[in-house]
PDB file of N, CA and C in Angstrom:
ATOM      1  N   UNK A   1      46.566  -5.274   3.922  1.00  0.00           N
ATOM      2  CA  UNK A   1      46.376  -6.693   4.165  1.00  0.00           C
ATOM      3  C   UNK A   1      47.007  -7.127   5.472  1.00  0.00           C
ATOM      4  N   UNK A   2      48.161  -6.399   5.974  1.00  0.00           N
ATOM      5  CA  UNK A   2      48.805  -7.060   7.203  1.00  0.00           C
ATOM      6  C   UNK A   2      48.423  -6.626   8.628  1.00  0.00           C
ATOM      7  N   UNK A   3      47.539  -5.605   8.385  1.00  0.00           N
ATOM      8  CA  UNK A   3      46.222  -5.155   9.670  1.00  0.00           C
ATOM      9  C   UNK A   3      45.048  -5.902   9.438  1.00  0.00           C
ATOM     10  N   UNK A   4      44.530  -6.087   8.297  1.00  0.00           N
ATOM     11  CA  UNK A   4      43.386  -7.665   8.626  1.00  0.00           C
ATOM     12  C   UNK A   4      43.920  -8.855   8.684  1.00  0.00           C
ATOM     13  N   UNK A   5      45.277  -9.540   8.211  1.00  0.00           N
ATOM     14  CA  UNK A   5      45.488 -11.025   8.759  1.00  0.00           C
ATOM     15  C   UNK A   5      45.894 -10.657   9.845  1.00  0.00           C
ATOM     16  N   UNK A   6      46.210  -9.757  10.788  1.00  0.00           N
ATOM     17  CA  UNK A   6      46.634  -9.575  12.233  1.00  0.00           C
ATOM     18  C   UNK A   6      45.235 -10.381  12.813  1.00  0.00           C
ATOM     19  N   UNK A   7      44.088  -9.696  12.671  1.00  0.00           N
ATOM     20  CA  UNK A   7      42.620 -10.179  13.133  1.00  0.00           C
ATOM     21  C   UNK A   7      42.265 -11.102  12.964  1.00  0.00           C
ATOM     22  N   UNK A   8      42.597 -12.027  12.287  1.00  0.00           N
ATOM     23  CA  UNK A   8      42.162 -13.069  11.670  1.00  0.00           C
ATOM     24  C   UNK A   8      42.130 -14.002  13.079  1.00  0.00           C
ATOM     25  N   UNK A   9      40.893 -14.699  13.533  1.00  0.00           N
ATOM     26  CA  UNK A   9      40.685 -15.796  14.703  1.00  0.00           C
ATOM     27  C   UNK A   9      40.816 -14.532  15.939  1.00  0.00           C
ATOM     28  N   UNK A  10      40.987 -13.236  16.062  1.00  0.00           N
ATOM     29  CA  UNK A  10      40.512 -12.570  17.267  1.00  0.00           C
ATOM     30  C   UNK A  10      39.598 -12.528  18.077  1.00  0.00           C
ATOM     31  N   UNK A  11      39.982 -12.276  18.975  1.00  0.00           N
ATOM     32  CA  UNK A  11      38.577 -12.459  19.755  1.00  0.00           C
ATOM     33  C   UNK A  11      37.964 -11.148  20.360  1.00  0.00           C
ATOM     34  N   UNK A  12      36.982 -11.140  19.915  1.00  0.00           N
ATOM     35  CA  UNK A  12      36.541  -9.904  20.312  1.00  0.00           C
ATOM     36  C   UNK A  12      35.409  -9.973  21.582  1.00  0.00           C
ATOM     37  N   UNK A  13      35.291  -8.829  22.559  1.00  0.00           N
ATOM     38  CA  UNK A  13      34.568  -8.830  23.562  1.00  0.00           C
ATOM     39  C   UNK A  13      33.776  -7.213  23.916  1.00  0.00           C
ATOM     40  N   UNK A  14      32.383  -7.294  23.915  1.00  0.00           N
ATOM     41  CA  UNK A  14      31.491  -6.062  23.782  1.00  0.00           C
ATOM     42  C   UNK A  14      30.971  -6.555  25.191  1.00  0.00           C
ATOM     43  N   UNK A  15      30.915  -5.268  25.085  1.00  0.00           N
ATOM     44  CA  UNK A  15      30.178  -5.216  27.195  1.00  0.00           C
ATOM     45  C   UNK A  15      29.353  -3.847  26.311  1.00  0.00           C
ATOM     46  N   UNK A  16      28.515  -3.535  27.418  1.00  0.00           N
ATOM     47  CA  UNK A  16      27.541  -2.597  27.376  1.00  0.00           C
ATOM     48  C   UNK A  16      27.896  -1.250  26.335  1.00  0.00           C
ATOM     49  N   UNK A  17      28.778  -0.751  26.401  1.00  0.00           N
ATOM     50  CA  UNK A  17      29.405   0.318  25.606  1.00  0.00           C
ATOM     51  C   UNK A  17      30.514   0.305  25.133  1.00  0.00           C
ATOM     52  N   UNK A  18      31.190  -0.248  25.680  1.00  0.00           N
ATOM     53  CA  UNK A  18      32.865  -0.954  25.605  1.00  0.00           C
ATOM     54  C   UNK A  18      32.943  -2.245  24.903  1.00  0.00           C
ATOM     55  N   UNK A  19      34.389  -2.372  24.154  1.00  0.00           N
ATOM     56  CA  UNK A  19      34.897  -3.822  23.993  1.00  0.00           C
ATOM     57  C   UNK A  19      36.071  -3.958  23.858  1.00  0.00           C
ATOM     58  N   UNK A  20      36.625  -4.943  23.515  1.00  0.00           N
ATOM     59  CA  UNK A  20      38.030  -4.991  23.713  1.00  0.00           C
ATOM     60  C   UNK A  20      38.614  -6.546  22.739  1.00  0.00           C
ATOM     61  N   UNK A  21      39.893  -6.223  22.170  1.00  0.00           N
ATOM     62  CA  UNK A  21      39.922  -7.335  20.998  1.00  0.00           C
ATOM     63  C   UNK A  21      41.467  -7.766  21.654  1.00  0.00           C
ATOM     64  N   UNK A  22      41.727  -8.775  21.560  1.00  0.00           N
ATOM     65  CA  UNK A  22      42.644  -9.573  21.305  1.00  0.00           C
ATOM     66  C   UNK A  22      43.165 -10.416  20.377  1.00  0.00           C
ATOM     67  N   UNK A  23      44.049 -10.204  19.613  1.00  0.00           N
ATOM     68  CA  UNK A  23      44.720 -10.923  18.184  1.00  0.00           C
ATOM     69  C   UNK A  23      45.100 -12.480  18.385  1.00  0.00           C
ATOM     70  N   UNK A  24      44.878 -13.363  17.880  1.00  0.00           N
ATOM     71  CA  UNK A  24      44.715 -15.015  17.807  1.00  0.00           C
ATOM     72  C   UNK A  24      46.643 -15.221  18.320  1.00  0.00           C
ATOM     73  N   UNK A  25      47.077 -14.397  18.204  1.00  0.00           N
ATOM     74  CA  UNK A  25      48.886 -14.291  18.619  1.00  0.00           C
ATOM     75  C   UNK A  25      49.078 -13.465  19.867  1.00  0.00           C
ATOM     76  N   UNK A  26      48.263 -12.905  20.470  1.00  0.00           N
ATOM     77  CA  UNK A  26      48.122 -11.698  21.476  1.00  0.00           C
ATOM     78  C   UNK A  26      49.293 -11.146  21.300  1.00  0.00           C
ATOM     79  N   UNK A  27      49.652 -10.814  20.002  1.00  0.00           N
ATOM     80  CA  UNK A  27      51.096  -9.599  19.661  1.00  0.00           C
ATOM     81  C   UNK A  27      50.039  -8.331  19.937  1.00  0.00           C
ATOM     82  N   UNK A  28      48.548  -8.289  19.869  1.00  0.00           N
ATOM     83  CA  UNK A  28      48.062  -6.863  19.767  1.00  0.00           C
ATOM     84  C   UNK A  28      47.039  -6.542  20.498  1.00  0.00           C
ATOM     85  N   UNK A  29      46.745  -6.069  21.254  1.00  0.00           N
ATOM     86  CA  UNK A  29      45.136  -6.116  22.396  1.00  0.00           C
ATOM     87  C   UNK A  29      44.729  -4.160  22.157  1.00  0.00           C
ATOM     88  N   UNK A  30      43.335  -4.260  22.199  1.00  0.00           N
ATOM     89  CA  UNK A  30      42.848  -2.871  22.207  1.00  0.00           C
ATOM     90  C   UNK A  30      41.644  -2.560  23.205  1.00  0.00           C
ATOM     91  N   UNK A  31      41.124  -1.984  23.200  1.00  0.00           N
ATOM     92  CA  UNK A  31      40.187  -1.408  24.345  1.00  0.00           C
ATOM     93  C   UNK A  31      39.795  -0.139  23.715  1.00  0.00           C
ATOM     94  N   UNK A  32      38.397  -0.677  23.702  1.00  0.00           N
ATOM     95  CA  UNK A  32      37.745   1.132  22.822  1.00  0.00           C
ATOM     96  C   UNK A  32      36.249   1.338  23.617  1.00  0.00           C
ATOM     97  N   UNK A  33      35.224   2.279  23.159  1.00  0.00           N
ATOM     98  CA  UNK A  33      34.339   2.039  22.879  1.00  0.00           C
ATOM     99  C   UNK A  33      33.560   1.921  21.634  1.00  0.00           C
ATOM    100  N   UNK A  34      32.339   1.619  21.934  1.00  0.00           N
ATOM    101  CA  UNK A  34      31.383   1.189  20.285  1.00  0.00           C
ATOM    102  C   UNK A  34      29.770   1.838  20.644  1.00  0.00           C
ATOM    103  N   UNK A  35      29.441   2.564  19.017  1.00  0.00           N
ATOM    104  CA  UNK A  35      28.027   2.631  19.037  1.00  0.00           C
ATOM    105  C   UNK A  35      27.353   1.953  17.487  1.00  0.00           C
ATOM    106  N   UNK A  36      26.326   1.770  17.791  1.00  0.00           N
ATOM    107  CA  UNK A  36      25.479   0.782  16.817  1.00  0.00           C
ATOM    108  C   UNK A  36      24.382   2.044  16.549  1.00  0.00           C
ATOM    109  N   UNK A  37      23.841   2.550  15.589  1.00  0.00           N
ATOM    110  CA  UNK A  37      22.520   3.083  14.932  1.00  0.00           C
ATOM    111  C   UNK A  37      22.688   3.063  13.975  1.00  0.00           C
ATOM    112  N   UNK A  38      21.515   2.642  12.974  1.00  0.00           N
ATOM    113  CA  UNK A  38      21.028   2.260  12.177  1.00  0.00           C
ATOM    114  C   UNK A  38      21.606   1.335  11.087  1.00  0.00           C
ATOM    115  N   UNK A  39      21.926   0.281  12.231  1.00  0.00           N
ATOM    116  CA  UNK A  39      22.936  -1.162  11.634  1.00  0.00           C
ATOM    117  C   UNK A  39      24.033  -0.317  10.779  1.00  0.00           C
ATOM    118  N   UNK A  40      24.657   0.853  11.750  1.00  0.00           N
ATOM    119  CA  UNK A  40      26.370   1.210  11.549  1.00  0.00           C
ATOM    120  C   UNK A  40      26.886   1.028  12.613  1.00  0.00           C
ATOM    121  N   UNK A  41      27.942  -0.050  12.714  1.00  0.00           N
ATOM    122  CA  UNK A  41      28.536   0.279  14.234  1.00  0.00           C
ATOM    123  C   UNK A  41      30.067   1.251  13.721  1.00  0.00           C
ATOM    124  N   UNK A  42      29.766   1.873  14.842  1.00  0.00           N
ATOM    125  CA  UNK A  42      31.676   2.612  15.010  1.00  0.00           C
ATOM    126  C   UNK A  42      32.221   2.189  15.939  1.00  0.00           C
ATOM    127  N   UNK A  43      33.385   2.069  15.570  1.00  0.00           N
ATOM    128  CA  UNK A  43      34.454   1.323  16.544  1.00  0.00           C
ATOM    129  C   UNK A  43      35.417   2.933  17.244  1.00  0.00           C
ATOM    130  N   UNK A  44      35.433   3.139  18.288  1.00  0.00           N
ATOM    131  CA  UNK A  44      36.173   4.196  18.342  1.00  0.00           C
ATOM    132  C   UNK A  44      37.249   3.399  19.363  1.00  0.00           C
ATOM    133  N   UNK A  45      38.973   3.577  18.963  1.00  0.00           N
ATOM    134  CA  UNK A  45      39.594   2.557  19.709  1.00  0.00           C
ATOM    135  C   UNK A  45      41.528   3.825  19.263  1.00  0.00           C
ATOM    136  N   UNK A  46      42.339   3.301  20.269  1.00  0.00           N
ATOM    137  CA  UNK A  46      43.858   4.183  19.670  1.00  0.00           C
ATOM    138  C   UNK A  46      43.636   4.942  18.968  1.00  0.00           C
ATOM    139  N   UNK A  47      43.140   6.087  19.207  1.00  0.00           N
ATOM    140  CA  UNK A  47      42.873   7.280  18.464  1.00  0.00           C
ATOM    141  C   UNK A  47      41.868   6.860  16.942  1.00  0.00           C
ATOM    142  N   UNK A  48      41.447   5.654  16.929  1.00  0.00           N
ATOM    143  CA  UNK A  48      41.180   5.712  15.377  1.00  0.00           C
ATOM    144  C   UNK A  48      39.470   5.320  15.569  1.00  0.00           C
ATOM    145  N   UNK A  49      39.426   5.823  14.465  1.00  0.00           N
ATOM    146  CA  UNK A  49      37.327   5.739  14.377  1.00  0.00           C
ATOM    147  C   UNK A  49      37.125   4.841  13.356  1.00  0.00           C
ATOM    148  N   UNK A  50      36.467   3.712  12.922  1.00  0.00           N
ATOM    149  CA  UNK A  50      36.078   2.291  12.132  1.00  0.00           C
ATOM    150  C   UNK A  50      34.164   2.262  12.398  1.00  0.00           C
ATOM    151  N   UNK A  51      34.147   2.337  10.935  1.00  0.00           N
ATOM    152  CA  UNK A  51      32.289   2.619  10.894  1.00  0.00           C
ATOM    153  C   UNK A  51      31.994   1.019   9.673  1.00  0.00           C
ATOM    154  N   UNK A  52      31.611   0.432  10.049  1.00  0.00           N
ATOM    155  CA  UNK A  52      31.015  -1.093   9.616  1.00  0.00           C
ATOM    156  C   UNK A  52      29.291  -0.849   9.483  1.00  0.00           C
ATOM    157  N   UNK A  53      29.002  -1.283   8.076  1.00  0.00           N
ATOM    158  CA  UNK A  53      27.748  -1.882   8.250  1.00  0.00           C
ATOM    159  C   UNK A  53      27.732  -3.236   8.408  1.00  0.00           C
ATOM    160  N   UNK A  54      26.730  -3.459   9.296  1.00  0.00           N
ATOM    161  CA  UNK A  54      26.391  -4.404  10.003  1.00  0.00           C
ATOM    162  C   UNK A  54      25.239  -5.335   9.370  1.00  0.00           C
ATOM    163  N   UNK A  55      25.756  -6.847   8.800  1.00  0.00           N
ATOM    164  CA  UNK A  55      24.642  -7.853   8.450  1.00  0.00           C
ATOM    165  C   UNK A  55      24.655  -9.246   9.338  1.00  0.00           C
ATOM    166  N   UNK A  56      23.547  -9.891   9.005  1.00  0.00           N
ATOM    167  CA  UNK A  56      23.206 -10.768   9.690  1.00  0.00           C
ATOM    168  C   UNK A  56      23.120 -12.285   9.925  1.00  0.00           C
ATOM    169  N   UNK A  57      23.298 -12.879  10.320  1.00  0.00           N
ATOM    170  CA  UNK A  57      22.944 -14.651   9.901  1.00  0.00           C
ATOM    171  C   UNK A  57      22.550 -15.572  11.226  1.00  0.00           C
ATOM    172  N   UNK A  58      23.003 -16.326  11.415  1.00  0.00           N
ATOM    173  CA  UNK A  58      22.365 -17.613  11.923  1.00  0.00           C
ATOM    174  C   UNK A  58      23.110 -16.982  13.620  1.00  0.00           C
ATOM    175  N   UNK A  59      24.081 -17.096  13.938  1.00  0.00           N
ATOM    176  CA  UNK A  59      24.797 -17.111  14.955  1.00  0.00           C
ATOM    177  C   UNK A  59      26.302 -16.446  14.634  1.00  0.00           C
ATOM    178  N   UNK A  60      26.491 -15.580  13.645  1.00  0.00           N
ATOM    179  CA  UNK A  60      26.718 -14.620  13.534  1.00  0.00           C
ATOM    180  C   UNK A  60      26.746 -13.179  12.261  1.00  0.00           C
ATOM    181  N   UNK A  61      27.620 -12.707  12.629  1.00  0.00           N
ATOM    182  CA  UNK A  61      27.294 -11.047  12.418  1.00  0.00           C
ATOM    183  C   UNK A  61      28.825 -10.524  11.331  1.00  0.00           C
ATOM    184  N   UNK A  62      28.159  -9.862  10.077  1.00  0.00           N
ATOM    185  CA  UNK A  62      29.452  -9.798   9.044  1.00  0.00           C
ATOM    186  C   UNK A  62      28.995  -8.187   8.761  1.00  0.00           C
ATOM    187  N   UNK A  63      30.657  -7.793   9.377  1.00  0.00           N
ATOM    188  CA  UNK A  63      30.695  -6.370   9.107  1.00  0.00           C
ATOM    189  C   UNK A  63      31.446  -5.821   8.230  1.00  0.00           C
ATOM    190  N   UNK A  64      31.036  -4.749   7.221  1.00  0.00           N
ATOM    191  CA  UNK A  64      31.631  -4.159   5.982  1.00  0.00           C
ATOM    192  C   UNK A  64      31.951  -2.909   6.211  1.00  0.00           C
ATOM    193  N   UNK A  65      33.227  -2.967   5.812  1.00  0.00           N
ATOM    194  CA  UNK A  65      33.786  -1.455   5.851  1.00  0.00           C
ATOM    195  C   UNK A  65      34.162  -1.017   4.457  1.00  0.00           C
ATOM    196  N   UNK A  66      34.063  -0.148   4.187  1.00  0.00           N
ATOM    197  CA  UNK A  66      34.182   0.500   2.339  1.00  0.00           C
ATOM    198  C   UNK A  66      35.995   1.093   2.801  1.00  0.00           C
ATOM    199  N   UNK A  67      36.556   0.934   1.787  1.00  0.00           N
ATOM    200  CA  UNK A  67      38.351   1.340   2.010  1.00  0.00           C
ATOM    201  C   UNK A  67      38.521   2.392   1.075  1.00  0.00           C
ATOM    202  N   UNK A  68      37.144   2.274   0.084  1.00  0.00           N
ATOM    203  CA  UNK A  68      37.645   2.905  -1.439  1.00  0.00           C
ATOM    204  C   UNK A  68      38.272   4.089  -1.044  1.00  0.00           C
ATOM    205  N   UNK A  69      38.046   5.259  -0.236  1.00  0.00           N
ATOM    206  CA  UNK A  69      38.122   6.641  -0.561  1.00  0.00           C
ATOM    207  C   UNK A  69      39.897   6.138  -0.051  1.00  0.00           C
ATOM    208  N   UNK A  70      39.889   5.877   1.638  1.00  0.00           N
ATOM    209  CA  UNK A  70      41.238   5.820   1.667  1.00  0.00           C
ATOM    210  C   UNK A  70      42.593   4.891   1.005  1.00  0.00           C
ATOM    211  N   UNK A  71      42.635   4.131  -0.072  1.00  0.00           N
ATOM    212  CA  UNK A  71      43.685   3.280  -0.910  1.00  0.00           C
ATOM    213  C   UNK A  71      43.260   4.330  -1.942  1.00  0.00           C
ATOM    214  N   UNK A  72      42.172   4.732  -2.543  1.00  0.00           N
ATOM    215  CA  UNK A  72      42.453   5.196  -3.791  1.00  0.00           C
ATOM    216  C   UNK A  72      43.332   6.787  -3.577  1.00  0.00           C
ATOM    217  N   UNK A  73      43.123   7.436  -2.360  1.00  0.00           N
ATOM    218  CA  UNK A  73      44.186   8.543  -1.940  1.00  0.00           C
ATOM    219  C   UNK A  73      45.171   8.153  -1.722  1.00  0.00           C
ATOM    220  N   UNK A  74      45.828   6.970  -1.182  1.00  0.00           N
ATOM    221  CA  UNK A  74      47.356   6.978  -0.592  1.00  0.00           C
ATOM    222  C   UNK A  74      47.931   6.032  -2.187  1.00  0.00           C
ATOM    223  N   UNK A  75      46.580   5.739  -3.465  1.00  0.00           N
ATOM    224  CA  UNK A  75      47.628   5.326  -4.490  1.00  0.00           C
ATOM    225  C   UNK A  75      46.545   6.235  -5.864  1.00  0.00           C
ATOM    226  N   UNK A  76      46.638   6.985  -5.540  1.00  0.00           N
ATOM    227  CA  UNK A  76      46.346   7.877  -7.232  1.00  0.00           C
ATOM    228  C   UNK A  76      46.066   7.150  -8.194  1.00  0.00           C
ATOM    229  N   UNK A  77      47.699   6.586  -8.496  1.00  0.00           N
ATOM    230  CA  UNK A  77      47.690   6.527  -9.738  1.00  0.00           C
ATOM    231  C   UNK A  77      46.949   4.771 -10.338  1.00  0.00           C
ATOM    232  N   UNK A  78      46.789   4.174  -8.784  1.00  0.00           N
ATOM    233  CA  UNK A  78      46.738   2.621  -9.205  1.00  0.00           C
ATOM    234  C   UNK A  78      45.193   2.657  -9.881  1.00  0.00           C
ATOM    235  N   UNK A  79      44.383   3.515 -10.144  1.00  0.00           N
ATOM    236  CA  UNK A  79      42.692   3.200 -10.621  1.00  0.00           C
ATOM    237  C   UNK A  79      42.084   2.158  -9.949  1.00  0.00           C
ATOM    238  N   UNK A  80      41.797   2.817  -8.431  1.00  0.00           N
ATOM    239  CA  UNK A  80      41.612   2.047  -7.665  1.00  0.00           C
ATOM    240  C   UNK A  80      39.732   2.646  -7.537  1.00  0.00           C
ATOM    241  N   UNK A  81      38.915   1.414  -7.983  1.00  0.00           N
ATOM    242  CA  UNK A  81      37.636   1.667  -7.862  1.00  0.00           C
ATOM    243  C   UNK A  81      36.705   1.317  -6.514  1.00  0.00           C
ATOM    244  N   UNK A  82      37.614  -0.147  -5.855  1.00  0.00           N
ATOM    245  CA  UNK A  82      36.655  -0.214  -4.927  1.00  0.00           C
ATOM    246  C   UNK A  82      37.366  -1.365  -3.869  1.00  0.00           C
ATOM    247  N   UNK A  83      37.015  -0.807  -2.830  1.00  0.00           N
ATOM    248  CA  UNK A  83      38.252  -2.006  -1.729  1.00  0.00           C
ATOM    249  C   UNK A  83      37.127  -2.116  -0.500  1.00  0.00           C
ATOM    250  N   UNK A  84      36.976  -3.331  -0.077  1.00  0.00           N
ATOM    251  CA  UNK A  84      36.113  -3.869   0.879  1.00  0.00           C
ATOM    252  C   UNK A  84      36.839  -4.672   1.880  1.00  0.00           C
ATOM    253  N   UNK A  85      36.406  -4.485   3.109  1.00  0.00           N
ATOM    254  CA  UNK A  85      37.175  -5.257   4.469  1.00  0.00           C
ATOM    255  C   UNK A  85      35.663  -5.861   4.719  1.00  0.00           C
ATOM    256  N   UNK A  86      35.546  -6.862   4.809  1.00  0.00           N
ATOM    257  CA  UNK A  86      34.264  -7.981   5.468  1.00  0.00           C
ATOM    258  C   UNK A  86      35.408  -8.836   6.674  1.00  0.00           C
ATOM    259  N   UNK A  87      34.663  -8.607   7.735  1.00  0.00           N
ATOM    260  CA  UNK A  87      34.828  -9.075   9.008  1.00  0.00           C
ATOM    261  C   UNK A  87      33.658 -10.058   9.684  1.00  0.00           C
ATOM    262  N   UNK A  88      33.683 -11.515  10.084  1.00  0.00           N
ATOM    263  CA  UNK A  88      32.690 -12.473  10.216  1.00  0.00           C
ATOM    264  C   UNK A  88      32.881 -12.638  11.218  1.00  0.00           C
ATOM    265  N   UNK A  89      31.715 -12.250  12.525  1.00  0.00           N
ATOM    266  CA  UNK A  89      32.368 -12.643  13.791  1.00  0.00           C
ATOM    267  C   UNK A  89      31.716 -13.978  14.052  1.00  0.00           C
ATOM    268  N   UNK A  90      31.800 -14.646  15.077  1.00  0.00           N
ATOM    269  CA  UNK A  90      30.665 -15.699  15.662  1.00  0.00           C
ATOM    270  C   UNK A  90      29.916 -15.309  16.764  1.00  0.00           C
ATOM    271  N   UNK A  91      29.194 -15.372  16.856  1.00  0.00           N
ATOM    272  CA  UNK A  91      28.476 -15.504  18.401  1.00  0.00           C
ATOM    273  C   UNK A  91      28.919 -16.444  19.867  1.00  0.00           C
ATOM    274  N   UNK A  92      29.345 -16.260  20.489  1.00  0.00           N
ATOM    275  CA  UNK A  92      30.038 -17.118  21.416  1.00  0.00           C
ATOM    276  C   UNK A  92      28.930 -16.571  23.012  1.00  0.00           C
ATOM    277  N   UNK A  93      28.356 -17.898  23.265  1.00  0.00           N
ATOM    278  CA  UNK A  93      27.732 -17.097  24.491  1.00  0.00           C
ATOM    279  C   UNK A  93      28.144 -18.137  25.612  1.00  0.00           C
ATOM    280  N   UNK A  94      27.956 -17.965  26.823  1.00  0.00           N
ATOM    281  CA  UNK A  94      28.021 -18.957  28.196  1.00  0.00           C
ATOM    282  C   UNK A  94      26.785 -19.033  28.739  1.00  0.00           C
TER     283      UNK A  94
END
């Protein structure tokens, strides 16, 4: 929980292959790249890889990441069936 309220109001920025996020506190900034096929994006960023399916709406874009495999390994014993990260960006254009 204290790596998604970090994100919470970030701002995120995609250029052609690249993007780069900044935390609503700028305690945290990253710089990665990203690929999109077949409405999966991966985030590849600080050594770490983040694969989102990708849905749709008006003016913006809500991405799902599945947690199950990794919480139900780092807690065995909790009968942990199913953990979801949904991320809602907006569309912001100039």
């Amino acid at each position: 929980m204290a790596d998604a309220e970090k994100r919470v109001d970030a701002m995120y920025f995609f250029g052609v292959s690249d993007f780069s996020y900044k935390t609503a506190d700028v305690t945290e900034a990253e710089k990665g790249s990203y690929t999109v096929k077949d409405l999966i994006l991966t985030l590849n960023y600080g050594g770490r890889e983040e694969f989102y399916e990708i849905y749709g709406g008006f003016n913006r874009m809500i991405l799902k990441r599945d947690l199950t495999r990794f919480y139900a390994g780092q807690y065995p014993d909790a009968g942990i069936t199913k953990v979801e990260e949904y991320r809602r960006l907006m569309y912001i254009t100039n």
